[in-house]
PDB file of N, CA and C in Angstrom:
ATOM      1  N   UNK A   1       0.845  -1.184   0.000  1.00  0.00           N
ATOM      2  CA  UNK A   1       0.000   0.000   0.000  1.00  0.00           C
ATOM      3  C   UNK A   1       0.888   1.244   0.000  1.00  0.00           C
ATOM      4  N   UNK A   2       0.905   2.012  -0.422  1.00  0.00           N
ATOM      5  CA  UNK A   2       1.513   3.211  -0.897  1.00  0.00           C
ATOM      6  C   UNK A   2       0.657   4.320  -0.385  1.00  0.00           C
ATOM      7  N   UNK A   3       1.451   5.218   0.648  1.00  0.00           N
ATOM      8  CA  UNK A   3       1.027   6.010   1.499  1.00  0.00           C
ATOM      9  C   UNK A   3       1.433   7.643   0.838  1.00  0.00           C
ATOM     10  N   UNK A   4       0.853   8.495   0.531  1.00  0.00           N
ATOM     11  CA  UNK A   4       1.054  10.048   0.136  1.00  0.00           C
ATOM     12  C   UNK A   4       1.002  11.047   1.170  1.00  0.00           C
ATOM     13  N   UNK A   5       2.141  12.130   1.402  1.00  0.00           N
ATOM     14  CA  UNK A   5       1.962  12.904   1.773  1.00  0.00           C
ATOM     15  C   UNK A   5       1.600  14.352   1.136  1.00  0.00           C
ATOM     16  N   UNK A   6       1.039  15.353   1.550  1.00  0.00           N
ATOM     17  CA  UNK A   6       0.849  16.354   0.536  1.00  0.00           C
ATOM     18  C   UNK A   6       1.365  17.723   1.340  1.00  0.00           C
ATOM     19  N   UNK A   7       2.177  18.574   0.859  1.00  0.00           N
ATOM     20  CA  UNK A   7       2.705  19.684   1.329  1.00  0.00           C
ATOM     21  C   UNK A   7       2.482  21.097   0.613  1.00  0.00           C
ATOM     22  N   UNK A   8       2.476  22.318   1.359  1.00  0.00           N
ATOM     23  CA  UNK A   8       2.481  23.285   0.191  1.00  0.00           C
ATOM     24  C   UNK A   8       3.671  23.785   1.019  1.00  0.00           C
ATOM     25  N   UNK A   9       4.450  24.098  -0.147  1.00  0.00           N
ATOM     26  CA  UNK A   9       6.285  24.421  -0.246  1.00  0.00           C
ATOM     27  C   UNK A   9       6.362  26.026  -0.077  1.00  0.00           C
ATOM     28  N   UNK A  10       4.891  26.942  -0.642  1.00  0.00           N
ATOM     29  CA  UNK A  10       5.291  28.232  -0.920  1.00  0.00           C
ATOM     30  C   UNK A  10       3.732  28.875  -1.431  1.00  0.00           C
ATOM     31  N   UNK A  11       3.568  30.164  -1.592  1.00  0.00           N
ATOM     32  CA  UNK A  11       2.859  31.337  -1.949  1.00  0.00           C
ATOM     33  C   UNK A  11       2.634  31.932  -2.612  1.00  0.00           C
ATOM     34  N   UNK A  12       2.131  31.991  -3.420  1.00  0.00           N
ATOM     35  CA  UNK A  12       2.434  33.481  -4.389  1.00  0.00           C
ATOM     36  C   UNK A  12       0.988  34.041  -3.990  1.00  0.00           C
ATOM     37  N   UNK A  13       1.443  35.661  -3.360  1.00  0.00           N
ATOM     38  CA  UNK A  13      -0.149  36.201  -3.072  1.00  0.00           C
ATOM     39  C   UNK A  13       0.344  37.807  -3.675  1.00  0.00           C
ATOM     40  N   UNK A  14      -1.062  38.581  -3.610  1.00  0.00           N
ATOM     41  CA  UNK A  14      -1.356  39.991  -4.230  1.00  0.00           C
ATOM     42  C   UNK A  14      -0.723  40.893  -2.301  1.00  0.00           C
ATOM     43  N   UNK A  15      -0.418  41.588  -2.500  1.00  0.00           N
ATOM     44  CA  UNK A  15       0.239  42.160  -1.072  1.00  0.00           C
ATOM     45  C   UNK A  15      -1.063  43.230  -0.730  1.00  0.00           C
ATOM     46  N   UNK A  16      -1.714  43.589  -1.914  1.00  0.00           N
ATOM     47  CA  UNK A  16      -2.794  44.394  -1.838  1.00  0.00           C
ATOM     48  C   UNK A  16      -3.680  44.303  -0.627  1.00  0.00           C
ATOM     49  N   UNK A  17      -4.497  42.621  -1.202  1.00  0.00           N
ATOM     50  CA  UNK A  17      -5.596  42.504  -0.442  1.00  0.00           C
ATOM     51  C   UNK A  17      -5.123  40.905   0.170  1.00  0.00           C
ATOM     52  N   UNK A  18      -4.094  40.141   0.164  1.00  0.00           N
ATOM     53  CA  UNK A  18      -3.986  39.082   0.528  1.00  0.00           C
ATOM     54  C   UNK A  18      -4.733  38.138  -0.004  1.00  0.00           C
ATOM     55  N   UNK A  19      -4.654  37.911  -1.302  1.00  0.00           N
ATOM     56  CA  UNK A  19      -5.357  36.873  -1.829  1.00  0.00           C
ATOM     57  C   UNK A  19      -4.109  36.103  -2.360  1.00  0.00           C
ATOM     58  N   UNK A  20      -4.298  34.811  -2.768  1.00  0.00           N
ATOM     59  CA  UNK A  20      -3.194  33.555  -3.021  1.00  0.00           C
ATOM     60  C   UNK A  20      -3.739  33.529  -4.274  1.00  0.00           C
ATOM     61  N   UNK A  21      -2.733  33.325  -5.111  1.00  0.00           N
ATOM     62  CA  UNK A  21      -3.195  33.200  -6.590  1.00  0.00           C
ATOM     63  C   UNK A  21      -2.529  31.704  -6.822  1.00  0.00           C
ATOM     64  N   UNK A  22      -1.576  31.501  -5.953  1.00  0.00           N
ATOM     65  CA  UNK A  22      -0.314  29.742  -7.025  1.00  0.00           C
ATOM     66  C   UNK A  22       0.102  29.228  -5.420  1.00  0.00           C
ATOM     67  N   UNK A  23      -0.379  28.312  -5.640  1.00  0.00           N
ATOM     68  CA  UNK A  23       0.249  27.881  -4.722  1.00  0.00           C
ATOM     69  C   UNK A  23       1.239  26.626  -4.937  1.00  0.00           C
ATOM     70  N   UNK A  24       2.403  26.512  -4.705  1.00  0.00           N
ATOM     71  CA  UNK A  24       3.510  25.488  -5.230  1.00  0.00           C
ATOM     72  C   UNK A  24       3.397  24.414  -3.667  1.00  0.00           C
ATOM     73  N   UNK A  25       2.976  23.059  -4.806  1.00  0.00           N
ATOM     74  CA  UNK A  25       2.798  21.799  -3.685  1.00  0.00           C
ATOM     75  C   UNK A  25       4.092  20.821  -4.090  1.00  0.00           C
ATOM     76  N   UNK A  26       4.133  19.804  -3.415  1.00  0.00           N
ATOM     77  CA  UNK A  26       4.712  18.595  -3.442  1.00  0.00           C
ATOM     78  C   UNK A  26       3.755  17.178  -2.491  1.00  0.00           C
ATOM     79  N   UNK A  27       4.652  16.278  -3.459  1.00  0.00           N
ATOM     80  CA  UNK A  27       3.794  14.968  -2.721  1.00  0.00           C
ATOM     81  C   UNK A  27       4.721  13.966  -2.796  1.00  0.00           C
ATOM     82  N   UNK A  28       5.060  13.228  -1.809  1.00  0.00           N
ATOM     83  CA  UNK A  28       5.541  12.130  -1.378  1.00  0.00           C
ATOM     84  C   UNK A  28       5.375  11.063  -1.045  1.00  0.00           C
ATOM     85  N   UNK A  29       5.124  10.316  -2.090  1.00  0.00           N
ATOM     86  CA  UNK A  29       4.784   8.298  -2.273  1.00  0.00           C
ATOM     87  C   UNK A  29       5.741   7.501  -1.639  1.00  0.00           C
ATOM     88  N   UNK A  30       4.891   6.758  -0.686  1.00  0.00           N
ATOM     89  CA  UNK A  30       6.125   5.917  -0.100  1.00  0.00           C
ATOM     90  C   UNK A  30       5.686   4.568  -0.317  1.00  0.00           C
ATOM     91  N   UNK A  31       5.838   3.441   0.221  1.00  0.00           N
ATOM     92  CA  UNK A  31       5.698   2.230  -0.203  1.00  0.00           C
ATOM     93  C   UNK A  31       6.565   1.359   1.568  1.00  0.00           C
ATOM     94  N   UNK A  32       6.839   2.251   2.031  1.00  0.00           N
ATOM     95  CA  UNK A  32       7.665   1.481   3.256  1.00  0.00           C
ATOM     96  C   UNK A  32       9.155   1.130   2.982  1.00  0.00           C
ATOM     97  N   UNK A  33       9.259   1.454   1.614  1.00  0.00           N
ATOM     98  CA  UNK A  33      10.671   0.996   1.062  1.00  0.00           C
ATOM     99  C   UNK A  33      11.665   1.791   0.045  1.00  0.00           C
ATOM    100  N   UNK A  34      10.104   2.300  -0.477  1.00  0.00           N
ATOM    101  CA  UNK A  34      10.642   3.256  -1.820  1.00  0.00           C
ATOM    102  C   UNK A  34       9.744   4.358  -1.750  1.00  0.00           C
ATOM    103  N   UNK A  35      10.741   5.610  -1.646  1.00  0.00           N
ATOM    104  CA  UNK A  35      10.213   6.764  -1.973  1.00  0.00           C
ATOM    105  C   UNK A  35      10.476   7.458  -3.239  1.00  0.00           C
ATOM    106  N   UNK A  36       9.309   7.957  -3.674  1.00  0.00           N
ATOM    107  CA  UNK A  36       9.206   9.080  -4.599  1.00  0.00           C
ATOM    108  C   UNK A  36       8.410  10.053  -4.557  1.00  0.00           C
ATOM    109  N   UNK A  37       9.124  11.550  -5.138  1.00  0.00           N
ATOM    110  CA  UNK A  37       8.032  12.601  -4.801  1.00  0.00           C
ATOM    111  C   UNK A  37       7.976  13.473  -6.364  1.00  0.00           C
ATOM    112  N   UNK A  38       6.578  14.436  -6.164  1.00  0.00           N
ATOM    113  CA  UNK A  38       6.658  15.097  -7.465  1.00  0.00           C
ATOM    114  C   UNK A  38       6.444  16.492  -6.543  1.00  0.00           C
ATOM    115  N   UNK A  39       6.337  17.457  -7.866  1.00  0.00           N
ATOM    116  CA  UNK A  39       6.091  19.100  -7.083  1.00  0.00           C
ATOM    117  C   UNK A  39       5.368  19.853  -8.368  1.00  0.00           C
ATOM    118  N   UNK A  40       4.951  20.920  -7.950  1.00  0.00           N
ATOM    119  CA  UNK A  40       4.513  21.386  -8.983  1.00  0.00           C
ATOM    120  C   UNK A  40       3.731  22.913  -8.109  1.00  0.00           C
ATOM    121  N   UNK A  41       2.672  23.320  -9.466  1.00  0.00           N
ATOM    122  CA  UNK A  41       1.740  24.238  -8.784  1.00  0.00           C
ATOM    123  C   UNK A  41       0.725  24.451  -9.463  1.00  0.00           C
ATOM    124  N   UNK A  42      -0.018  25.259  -8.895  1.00  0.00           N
ATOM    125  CA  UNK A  42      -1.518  25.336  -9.454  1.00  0.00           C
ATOM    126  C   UNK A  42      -1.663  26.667  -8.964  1.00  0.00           C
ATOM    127  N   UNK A  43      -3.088  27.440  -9.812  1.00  0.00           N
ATOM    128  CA  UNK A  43      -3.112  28.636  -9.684  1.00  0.00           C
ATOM    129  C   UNK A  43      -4.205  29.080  -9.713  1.00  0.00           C
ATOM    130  N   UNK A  44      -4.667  30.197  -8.922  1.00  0.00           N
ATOM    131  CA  UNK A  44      -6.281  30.173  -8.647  1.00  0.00           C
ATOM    132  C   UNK A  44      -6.472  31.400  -8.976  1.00  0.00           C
ATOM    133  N   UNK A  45      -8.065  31.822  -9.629  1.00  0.00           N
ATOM    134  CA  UNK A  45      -8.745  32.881  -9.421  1.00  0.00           C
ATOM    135  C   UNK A  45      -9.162  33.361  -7.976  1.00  0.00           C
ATOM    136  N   UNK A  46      -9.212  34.355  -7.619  1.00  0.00           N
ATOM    137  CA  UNK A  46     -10.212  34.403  -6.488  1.00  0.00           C
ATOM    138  C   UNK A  46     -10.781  35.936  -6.402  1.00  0.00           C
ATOM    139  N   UNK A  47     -11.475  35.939  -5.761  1.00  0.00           N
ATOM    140  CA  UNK A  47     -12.667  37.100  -5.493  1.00  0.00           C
ATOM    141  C   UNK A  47     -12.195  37.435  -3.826  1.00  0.00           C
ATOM    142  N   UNK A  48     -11.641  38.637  -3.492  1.00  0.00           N
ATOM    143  CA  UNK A  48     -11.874  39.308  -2.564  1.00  0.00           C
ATOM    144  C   UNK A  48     -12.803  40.028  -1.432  1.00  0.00           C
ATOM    145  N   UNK A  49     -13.792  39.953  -2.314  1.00  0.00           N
ATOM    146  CA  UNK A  49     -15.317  40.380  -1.690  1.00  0.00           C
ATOM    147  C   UNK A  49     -16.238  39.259  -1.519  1.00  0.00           C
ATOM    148  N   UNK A  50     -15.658  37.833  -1.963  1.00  0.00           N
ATOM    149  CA  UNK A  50     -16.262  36.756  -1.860  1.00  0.00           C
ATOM    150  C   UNK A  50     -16.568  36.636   0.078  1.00  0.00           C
ATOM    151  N   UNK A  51     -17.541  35.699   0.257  1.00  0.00           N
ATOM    152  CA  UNK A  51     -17.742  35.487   1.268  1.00  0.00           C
ATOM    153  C   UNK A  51     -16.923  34.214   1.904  1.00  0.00           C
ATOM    154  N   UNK A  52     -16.485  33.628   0.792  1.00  0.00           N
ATOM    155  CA  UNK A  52     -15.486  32.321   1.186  1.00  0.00           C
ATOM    156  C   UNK A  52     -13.914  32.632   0.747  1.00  0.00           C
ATOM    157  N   UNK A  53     -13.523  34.024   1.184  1.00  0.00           N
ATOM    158  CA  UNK A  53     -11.941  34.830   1.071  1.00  0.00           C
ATOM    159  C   UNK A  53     -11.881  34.498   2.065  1.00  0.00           C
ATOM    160  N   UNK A  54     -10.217  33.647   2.172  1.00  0.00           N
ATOM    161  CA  UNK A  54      -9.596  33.744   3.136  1.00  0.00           C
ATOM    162  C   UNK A  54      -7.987  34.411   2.643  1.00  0.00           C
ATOM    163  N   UNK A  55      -7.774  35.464   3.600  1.00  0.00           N
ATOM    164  CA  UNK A  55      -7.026  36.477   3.124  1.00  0.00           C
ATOM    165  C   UNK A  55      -5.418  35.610   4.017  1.00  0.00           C
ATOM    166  N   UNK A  56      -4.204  35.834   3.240  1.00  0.00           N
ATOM    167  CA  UNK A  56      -3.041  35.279   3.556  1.00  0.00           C
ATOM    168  C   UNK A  56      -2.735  35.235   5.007  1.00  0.00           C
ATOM    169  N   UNK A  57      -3.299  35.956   5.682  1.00  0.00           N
ATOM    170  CA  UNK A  57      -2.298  35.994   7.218  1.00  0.00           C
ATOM    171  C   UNK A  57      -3.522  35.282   7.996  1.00  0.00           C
ATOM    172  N   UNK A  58      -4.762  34.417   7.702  1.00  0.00           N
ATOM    173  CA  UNK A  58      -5.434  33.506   8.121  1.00  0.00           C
ATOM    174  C   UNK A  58      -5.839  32.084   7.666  1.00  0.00           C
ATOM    175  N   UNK A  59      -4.646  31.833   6.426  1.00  0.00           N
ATOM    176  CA  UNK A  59      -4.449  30.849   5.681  1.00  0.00           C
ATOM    177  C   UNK A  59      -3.695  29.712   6.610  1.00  0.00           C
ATOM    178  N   UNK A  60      -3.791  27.950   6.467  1.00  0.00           N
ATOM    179  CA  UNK A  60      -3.100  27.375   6.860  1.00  0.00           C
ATOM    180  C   UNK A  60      -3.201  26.311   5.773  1.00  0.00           C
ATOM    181  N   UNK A  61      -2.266  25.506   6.090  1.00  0.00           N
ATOM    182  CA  UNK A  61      -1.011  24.488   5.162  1.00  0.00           C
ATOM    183  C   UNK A  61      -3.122  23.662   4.557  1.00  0.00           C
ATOM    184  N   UNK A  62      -3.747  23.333   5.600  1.00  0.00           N
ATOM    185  CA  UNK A  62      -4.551  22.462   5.353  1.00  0.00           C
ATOM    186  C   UNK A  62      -5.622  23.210   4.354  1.00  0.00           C
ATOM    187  N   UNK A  63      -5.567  24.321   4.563  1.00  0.00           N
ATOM    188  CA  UNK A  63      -6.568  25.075   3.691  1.00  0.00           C
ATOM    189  C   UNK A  63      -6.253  25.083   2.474  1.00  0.00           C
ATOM    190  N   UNK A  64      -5.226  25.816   2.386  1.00  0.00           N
ATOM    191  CA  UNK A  64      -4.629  25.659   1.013  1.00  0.00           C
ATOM    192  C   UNK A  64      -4.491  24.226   0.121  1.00  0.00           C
ATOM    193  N   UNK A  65      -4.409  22.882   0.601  1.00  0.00           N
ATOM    194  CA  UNK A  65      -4.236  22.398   0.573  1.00  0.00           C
ATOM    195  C   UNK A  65      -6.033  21.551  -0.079  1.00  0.00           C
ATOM    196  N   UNK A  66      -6.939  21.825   0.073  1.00  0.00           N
ATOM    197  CA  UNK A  66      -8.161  21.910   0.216  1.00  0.00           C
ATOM    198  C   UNK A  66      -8.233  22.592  -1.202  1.00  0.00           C
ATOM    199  N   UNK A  67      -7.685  23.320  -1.368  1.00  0.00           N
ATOM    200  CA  UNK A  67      -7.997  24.446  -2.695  1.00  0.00           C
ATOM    201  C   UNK A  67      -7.346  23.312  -4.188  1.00  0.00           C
ATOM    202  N   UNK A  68      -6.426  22.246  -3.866  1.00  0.00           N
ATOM    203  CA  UNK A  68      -5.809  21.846  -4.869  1.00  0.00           C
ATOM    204  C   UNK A  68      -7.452  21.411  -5.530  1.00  0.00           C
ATOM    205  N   UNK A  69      -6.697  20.894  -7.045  1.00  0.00           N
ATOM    206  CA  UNK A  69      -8.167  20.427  -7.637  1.00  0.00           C
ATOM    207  C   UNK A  69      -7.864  18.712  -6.995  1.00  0.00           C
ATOM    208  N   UNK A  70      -9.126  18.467  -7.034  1.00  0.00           N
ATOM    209  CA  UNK A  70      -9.041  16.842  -7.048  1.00  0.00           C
ATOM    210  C   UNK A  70      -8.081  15.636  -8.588  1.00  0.00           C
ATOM    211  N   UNK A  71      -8.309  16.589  -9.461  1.00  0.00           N
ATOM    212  CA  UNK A  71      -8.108  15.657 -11.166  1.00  0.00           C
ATOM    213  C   UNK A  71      -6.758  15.599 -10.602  1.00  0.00           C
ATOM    214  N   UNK A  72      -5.720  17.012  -9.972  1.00  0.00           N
ATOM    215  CA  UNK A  72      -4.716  17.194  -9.759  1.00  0.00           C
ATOM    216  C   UNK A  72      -4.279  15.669  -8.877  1.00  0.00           C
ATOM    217  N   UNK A  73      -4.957  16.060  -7.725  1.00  0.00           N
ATOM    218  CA  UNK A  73      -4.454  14.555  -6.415  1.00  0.00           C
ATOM    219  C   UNK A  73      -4.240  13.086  -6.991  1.00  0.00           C
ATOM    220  N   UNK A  74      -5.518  13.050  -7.669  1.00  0.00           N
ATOM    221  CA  UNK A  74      -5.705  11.703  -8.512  1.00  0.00           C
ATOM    222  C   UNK A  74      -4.861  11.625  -9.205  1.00  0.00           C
ATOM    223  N   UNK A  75      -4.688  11.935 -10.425  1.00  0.00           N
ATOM    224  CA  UNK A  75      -3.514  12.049 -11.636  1.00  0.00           C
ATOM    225  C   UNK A  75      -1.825  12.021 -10.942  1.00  0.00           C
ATOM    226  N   UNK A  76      -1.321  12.886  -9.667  1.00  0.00           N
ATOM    227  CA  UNK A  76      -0.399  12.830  -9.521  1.00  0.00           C
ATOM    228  C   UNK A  76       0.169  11.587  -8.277  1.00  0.00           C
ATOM    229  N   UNK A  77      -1.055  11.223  -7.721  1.00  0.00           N
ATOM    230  CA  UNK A  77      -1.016  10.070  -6.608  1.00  0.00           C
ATOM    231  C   UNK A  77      -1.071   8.279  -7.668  1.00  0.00           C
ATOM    232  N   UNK A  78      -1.761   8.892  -8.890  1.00  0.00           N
ATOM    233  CA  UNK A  78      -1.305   6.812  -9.712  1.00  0.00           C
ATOM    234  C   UNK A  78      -0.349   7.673 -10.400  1.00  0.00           C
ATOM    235  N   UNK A  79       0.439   8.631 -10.796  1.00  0.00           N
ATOM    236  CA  UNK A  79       1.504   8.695 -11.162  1.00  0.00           C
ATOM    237  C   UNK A  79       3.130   8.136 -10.355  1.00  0.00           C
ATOM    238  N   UNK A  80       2.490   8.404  -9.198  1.00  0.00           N
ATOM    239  CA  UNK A  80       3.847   7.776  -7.817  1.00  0.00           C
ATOM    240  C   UNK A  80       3.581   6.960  -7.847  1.00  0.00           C
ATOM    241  N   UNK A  81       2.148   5.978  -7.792  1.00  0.00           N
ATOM    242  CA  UNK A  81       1.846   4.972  -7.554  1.00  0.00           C
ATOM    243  C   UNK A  81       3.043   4.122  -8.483  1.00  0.00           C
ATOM    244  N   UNK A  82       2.557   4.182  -9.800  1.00  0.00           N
ATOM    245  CA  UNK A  82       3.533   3.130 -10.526  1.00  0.00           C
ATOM    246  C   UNK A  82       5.207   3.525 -10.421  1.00  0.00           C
ATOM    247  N   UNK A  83       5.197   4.886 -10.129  1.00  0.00           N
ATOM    248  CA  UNK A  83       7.107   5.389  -9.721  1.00  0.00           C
ATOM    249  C   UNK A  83       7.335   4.409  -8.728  1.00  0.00           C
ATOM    250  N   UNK A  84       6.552   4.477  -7.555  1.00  0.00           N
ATOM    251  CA  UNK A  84       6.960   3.689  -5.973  1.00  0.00           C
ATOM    252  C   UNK A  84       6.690   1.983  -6.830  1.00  0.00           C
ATOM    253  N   UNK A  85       6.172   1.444  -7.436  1.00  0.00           N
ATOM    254  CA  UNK A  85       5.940   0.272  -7.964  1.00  0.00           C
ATOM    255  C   UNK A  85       7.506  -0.012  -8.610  1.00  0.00           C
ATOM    256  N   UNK A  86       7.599   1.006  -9.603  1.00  0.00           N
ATOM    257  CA  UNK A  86       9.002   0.577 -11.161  1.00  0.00           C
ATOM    258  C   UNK A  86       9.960   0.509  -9.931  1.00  0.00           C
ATOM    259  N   UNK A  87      10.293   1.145  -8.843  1.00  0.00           N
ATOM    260  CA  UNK A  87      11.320   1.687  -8.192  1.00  0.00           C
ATOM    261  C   UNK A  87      11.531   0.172  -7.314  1.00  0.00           C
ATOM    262  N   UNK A  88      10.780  -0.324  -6.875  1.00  0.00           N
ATOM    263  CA  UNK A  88      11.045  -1.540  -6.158  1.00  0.00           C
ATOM    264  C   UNK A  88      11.510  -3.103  -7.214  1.00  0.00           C
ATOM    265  N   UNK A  89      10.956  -2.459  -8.271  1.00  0.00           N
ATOM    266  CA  UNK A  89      11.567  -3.945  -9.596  1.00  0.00           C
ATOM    267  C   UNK A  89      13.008  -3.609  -9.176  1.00  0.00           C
ATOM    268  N   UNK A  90      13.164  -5.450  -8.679  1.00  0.00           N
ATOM    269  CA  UNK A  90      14.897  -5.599  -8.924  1.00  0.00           C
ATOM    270  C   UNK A  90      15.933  -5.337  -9.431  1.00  0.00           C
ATOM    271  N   UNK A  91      15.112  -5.953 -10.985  1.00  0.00           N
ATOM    272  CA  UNK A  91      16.223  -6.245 -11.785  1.00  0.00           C
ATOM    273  C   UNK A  91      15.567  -5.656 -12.829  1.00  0.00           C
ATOM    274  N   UNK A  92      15.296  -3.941 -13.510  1.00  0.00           N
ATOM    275  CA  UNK A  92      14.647  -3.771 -14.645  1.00  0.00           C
ATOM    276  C   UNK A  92      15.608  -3.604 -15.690  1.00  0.00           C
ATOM    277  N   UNK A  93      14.466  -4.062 -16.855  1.00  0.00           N
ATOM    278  CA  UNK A  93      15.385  -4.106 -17.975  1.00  0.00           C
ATOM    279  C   UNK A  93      14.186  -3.575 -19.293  1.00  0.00           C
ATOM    280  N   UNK A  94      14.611  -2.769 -20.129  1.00  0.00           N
ATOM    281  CA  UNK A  94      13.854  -2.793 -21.723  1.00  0.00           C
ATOM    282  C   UNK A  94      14.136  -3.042 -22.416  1.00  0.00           C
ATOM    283  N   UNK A  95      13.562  -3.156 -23.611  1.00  0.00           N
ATOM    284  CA  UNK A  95      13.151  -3.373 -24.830  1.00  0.00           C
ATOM    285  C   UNK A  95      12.608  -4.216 -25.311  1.00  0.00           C
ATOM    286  N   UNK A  96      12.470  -4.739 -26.604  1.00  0.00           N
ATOM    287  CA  UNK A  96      11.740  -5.574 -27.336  1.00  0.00           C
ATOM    288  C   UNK A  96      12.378  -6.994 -27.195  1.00  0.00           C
ATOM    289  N   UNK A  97      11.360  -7.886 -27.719  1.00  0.00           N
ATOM    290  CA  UNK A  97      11.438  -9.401 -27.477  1.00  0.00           C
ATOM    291  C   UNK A  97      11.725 -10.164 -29.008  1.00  0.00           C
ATOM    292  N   UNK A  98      11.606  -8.863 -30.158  1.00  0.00           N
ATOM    293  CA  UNK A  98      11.978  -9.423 -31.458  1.00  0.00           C
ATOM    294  C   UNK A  98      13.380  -8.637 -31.792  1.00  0.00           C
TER     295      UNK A  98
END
């Protein structure tokens, strides 16, 4: 079973009004044996006058974290999946059989 952690590394916000526009994540697949991680970021619209603004200096790791998209989690969690999988083959080898 292959366990994920999810982190946000960093910020990018407007100094104006404290809104987060990118937030740069990472994730870490483990397997108990073999680790692998990816990173990246994602980047948001947001509305200031919204009633669901949360402005930078009342932000936490879990919130932000909440904001990723889901397609994102999925897509990059069976991407480790098979990394933490290839990474434990012994003995790999490619190519063709003709």
């Amino acid at each position: 079973m292959t366990a994920f952690t999810w982190t946000i590394d960093d910020l990018s916000r407007n100094t104006d009004d404290g809104g987060v526009f990118t937030a740069y994540w990472k994730c870490v697949a483990t397997d108990g044996v073999n680790t692998v991680e990816a990173s990246g970021s994602q980047s948001f619209i947001y509305d200031a006058s919204s009633s669901g603004f949360v402005s930078y200096a009342d932000l936490t790791e879990q919130i932000v974290l909440s904001w990723l998209s889901n397609d994102l989690r999925v897509d990059t969690e069976n991407g480790l999946s098979v990394n933490v999988f290839e990474a434990g083959v012994a003995d790999p080898a490619s190519g063709l059989p003709w």
